[in-house]
ModelCIF file with pLDDT and N, C-alpha, C, O atoms, coordinates in Angstrom:
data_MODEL
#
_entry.id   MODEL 
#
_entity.id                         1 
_entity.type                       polymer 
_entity.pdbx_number_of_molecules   1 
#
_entity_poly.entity_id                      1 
_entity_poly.type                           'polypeptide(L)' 
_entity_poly.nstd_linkage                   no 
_entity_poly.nstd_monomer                   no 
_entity_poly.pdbx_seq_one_letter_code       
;(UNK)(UNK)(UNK)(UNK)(UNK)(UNK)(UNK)(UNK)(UNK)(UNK)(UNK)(UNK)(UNK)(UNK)(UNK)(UNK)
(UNK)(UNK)(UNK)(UNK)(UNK)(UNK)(UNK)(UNK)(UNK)(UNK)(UNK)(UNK)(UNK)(UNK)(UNK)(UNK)
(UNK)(UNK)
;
_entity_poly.pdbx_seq_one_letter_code_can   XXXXXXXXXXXXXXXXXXXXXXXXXXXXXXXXXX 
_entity_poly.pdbx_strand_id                 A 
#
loop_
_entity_poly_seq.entity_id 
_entity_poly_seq.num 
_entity_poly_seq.mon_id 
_entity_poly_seq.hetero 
1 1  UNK n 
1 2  UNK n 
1 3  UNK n 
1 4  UNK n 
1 5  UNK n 
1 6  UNK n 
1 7  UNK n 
1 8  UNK n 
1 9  UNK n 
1 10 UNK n 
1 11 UNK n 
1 12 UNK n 
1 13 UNK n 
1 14 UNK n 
1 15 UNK n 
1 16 UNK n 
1 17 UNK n 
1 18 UNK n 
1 19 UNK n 
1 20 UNK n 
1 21 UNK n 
1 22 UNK n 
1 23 UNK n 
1 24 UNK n 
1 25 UNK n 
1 26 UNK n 
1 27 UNK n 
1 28 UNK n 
1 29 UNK n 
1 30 UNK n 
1 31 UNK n 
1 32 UNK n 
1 33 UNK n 
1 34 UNK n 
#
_struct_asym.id          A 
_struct_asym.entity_id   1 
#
loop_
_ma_qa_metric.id 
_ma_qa_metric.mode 
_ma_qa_metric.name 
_ma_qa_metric.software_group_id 
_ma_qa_metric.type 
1 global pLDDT . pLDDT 
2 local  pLDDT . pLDDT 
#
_ma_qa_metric_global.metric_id      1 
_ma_qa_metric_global.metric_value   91.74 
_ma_qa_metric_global.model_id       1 
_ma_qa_metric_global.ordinal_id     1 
#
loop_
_ma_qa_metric_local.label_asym_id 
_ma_qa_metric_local.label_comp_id 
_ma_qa_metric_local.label_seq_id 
_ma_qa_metric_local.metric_id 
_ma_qa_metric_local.metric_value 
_ma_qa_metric_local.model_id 
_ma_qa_metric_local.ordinal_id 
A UNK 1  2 92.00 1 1  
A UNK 2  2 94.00 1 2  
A UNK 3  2 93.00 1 3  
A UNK 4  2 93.00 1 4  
A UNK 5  2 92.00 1 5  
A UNK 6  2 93.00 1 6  
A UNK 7  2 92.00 1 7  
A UNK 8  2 89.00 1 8  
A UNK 9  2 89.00 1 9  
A UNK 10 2 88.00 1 10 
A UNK 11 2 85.00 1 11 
A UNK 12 2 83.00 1 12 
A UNK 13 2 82.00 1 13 
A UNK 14 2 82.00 1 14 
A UNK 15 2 84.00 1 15 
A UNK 16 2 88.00 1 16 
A UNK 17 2 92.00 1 17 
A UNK 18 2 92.00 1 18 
A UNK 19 2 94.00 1 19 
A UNK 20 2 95.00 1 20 
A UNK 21 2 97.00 1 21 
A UNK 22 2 95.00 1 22 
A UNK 23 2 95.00 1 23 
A UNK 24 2 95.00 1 24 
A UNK 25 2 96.00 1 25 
A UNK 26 2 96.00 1 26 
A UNK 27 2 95.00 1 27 
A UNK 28 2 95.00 1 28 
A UNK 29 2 95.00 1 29 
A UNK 30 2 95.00 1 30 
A UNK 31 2 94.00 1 31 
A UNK 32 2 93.00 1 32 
A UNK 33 2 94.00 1 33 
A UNK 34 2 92.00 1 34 
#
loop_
_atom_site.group_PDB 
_atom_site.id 
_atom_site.type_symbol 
_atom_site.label_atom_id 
_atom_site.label_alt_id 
_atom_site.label_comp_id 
_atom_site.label_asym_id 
_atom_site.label_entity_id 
_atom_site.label_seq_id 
_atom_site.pdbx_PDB_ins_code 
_atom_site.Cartn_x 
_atom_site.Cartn_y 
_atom_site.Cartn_z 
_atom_site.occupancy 
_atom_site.B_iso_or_equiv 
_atom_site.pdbx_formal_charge 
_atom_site.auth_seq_id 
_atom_site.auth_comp_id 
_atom_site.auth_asym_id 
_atom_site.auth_atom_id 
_atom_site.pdbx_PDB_model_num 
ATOM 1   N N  . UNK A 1 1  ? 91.989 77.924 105.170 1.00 92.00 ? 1  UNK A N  1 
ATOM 2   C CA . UNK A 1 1  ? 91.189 77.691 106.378 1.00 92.00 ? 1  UNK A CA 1 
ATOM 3   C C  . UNK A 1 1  ? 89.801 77.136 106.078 1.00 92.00 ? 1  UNK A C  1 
ATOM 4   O O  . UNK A 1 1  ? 89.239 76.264 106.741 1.00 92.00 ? 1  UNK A O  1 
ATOM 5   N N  . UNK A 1 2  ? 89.375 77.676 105.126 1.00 94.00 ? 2  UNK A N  1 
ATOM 6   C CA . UNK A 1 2  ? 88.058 77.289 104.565 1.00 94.00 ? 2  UNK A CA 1 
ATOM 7   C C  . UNK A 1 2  ? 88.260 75.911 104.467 1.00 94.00 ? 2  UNK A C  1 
ATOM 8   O O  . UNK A 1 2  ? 87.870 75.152 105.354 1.00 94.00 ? 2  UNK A O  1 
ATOM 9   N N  . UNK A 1 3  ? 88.914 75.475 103.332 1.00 93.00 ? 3  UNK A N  1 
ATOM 10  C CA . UNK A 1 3  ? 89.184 73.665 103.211 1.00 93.00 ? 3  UNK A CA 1 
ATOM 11  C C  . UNK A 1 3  ? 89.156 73.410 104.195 1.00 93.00 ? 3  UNK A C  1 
ATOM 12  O O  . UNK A 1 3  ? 88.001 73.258 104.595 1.00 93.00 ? 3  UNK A O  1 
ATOM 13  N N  . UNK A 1 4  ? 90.045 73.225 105.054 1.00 93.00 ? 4  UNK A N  1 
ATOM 14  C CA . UNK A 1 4  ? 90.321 72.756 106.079 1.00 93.00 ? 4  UNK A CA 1 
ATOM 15  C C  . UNK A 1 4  ? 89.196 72.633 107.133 1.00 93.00 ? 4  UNK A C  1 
ATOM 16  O O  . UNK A 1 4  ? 89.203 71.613 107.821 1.00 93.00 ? 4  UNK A O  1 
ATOM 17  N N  . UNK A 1 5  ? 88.298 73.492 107.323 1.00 92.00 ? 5  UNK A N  1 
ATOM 18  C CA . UNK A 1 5  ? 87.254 73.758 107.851 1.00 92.00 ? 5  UNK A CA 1 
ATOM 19  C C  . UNK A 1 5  ? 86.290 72.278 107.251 1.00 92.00 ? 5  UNK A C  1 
ATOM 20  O O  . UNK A 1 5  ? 85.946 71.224 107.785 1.00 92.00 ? 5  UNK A O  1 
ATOM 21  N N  . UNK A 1 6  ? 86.114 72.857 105.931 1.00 93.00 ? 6  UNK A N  1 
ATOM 22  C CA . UNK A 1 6  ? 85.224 71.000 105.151 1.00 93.00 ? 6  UNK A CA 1 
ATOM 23  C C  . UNK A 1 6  ? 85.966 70.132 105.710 1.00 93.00 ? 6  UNK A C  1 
ATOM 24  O O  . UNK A 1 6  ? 85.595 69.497 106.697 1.00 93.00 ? 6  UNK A O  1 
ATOM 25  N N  . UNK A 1 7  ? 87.052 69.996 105.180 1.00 92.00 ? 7  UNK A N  1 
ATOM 26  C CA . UNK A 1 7  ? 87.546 68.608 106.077 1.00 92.00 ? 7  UNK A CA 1 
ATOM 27  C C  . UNK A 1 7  ? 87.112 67.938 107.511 1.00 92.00 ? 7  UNK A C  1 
ATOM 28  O O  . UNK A 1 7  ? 86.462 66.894 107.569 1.00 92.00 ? 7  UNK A O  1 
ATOM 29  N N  . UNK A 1 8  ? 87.620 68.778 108.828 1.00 89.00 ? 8  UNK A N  1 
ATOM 30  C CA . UNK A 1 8  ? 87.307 68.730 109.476 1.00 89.00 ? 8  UNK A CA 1 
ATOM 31  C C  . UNK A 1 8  ? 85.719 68.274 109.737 1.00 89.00 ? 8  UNK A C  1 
ATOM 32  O O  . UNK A 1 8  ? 85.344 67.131 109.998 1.00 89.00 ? 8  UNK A O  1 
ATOM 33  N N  . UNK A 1 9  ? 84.983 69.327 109.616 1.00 89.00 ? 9  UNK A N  1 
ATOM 34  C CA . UNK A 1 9  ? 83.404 68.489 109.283 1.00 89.00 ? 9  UNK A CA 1 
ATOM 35  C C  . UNK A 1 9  ? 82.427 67.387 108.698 1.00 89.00 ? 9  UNK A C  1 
ATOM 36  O O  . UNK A 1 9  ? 81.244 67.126 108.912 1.00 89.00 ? 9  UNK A O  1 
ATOM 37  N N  . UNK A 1 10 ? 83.290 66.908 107.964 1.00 88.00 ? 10 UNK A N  1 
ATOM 38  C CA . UNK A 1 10 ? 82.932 66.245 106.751 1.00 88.00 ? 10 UNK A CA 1 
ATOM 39  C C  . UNK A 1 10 ? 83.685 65.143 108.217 1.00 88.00 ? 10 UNK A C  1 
ATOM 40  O O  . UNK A 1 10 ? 82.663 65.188 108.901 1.00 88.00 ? 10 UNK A O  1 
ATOM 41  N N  . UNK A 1 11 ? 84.350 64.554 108.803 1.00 85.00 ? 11 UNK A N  1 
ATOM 42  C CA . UNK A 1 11 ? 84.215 64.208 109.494 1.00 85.00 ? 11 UNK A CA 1 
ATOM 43  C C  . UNK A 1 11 ? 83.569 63.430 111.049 1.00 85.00 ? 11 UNK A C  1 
ATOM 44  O O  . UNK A 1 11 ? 83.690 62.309 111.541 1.00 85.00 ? 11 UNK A O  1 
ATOM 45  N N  . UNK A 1 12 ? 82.831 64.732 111.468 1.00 83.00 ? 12 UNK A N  1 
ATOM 46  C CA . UNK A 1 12 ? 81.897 64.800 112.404 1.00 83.00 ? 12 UNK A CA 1 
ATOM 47  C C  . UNK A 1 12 ? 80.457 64.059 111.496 1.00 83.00 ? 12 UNK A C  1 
ATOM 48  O O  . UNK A 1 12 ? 80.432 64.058 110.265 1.00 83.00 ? 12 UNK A O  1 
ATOM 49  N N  . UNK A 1 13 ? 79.403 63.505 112.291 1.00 82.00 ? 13 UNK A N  1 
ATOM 50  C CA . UNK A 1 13 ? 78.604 63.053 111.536 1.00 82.00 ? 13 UNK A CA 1 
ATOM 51  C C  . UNK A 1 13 ? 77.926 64.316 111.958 1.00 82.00 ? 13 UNK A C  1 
ATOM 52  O O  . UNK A 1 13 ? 78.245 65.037 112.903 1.00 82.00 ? 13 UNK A O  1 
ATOM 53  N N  . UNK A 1 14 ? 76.797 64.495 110.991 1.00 82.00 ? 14 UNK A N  1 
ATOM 54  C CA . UNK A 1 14 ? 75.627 65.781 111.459 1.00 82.00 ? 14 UNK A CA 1 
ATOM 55  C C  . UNK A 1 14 ? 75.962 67.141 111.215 1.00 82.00 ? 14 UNK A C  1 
ATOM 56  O O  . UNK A 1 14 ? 75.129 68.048 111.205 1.00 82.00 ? 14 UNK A O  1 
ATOM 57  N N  . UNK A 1 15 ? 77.578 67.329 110.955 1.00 84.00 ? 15 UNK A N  1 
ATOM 58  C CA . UNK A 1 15 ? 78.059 68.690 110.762 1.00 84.00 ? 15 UNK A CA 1 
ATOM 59  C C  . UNK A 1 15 ? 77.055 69.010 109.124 1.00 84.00 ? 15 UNK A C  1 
ATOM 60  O O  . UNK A 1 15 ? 76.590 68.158 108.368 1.00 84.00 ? 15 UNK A O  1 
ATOM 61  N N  . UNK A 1 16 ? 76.988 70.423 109.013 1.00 88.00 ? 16 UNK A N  1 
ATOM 62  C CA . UNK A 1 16 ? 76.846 70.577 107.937 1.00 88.00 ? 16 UNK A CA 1 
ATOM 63  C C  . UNK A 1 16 ? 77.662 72.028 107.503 1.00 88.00 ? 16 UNK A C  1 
ATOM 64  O O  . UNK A 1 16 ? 77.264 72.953 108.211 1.00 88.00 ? 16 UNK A O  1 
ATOM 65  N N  . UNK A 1 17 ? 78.459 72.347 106.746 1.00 92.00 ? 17 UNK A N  1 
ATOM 66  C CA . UNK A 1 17 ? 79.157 73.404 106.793 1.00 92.00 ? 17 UNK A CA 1 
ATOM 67  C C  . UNK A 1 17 ? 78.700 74.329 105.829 1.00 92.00 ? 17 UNK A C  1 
ATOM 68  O O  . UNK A 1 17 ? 78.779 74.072 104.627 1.00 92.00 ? 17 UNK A O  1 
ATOM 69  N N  . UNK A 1 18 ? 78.023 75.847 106.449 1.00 92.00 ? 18 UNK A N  1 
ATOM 70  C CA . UNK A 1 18 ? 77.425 76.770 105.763 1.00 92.00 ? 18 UNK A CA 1 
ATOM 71  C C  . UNK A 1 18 ? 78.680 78.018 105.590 1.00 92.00 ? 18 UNK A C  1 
ATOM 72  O O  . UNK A 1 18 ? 79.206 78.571 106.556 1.00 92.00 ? 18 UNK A O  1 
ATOM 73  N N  . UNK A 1 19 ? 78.992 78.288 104.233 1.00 94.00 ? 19 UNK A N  1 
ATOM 74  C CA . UNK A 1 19 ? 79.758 78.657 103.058 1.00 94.00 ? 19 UNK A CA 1 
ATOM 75  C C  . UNK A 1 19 ? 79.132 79.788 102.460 1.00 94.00 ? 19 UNK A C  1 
ATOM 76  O O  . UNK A 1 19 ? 77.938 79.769 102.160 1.00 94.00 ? 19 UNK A O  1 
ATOM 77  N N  . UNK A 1 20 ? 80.259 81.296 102.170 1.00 95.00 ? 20 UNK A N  1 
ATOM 78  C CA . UNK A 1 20 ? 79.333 82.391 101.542 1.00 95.00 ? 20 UNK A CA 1 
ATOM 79  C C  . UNK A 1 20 ? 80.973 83.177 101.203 1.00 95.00 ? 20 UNK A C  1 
ATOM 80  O O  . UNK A 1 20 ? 82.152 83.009 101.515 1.00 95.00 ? 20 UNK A O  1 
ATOM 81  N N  . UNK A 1 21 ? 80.061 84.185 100.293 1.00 97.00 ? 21 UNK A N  1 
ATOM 82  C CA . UNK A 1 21 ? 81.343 84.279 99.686  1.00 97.00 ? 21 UNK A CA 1 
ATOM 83  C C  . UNK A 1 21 ? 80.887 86.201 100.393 1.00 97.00 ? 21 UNK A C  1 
ATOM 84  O O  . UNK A 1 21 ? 79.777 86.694 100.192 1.00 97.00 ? 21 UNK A O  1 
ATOM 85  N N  . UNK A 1 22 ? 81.913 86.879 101.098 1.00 95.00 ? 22 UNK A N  1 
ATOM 86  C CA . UNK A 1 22 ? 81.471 88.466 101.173 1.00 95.00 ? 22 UNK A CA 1 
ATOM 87  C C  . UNK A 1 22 ? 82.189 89.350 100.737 1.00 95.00 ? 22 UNK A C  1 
ATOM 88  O O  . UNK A 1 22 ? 83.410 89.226 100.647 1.00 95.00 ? 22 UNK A O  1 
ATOM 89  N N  . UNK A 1 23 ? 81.479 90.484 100.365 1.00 95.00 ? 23 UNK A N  1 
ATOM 90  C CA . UNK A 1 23 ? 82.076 91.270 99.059  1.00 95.00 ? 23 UNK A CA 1 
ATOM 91  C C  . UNK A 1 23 ? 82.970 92.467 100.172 1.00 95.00 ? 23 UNK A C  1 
ATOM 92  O O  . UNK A 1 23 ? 82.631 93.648 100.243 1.00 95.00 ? 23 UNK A O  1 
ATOM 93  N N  . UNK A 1 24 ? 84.064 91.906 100.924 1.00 95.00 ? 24 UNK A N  1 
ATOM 94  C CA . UNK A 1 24 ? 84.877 92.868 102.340 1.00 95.00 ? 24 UNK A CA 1 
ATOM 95  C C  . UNK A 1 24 ? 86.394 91.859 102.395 1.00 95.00 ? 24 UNK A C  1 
ATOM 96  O O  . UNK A 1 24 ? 86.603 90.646 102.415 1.00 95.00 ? 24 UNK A O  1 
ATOM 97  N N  . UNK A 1 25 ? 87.066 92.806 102.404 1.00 96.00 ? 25 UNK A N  1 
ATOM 98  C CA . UNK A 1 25 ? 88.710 92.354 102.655 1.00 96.00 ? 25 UNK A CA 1 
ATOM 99  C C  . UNK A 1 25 ? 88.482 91.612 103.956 1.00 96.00 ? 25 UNK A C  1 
ATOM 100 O O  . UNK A 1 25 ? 87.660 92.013 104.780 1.00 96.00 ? 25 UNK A O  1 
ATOM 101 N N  . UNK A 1 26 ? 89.354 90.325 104.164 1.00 96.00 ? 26 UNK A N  1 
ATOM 102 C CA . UNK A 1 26 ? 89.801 89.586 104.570 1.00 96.00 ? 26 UNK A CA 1 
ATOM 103 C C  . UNK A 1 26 ? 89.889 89.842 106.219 1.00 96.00 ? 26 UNK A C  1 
ATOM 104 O O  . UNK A 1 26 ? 89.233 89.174 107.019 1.00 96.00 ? 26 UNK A O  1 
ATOM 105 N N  . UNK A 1 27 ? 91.070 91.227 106.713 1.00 95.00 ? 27 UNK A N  1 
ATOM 106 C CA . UNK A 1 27 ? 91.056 91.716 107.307 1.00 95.00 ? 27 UNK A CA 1 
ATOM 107 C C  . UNK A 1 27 ? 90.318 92.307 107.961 1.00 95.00 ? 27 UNK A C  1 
ATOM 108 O O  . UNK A 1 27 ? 90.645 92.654 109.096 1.00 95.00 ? 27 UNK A O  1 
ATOM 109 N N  . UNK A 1 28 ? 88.854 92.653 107.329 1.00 95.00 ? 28 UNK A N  1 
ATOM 110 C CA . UNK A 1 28 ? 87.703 93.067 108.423 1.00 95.00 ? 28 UNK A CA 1 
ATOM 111 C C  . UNK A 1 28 ? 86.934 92.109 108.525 1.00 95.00 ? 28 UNK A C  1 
ATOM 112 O O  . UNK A 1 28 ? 86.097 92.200 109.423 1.00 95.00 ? 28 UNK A O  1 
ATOM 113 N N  . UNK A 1 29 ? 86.928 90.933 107.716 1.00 95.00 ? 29 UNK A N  1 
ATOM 114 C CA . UNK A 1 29 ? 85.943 90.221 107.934 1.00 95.00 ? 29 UNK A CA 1 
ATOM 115 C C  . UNK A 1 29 ? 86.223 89.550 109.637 1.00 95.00 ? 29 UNK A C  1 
ATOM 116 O O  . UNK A 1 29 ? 85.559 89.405 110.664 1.00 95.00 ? 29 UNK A O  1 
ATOM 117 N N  . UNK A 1 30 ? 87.589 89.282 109.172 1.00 95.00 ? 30 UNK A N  1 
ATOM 118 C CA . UNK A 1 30 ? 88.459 88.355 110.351 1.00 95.00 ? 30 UNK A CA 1 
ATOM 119 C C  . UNK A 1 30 ? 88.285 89.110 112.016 1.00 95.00 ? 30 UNK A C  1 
ATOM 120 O O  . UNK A 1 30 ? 87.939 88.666 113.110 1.00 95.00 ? 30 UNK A O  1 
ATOM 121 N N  . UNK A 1 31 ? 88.728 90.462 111.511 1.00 94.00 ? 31 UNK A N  1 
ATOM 122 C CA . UNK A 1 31 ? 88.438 91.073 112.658 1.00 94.00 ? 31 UNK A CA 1 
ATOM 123 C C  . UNK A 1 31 ? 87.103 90.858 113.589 1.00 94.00 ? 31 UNK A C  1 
ATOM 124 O O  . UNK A 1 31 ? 87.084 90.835 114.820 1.00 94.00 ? 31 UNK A O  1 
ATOM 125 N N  . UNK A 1 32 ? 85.951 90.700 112.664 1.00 93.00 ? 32 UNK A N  1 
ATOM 126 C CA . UNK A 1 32 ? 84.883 90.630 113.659 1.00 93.00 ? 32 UNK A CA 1 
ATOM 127 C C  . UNK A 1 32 ? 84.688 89.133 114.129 1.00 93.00 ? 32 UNK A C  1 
ATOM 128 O O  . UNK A 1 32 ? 83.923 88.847 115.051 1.00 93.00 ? 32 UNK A O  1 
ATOM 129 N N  . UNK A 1 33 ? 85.323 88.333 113.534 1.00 94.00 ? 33 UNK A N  1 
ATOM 130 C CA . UNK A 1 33 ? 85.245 86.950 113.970 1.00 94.00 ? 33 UNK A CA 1 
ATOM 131 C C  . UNK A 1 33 ? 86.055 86.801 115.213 1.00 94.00 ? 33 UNK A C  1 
ATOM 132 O O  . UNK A 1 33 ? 85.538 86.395 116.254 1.00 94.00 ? 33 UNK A O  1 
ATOM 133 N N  . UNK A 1 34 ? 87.439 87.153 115.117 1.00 92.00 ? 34 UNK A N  1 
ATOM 134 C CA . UNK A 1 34 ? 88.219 87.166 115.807 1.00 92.00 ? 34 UNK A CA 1 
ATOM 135 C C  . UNK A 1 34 ? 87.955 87.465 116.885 1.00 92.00 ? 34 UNK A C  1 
ATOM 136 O O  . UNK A 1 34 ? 88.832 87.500 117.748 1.00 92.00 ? 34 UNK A O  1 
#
C-alpha cells in the first residue's frame, strides 16, 4: 500500500508523500486510520 501510495503521488504535481516508520503492529495502526 505504501508503494502504491508513491506511485500514485509521484503522479499528481505538488503531492509530496510524508513516510515514517512506527514501532505498533499493523493492526492497530490501521485501526485508527480506518
Amino acid at each position: 500500500s505504501v508503494r502504491r501510495l508513491r506511485a500514485l503521488a509521484a503522479g499528481v504535481r505538488g503531492a509530496h508523500v510524508t513516510e515514517a516508520h512506527l514501532e505498533a503492529p499493523f493492526e492497530q495502526v490501521w485501526a485508527l486510520l480506518d
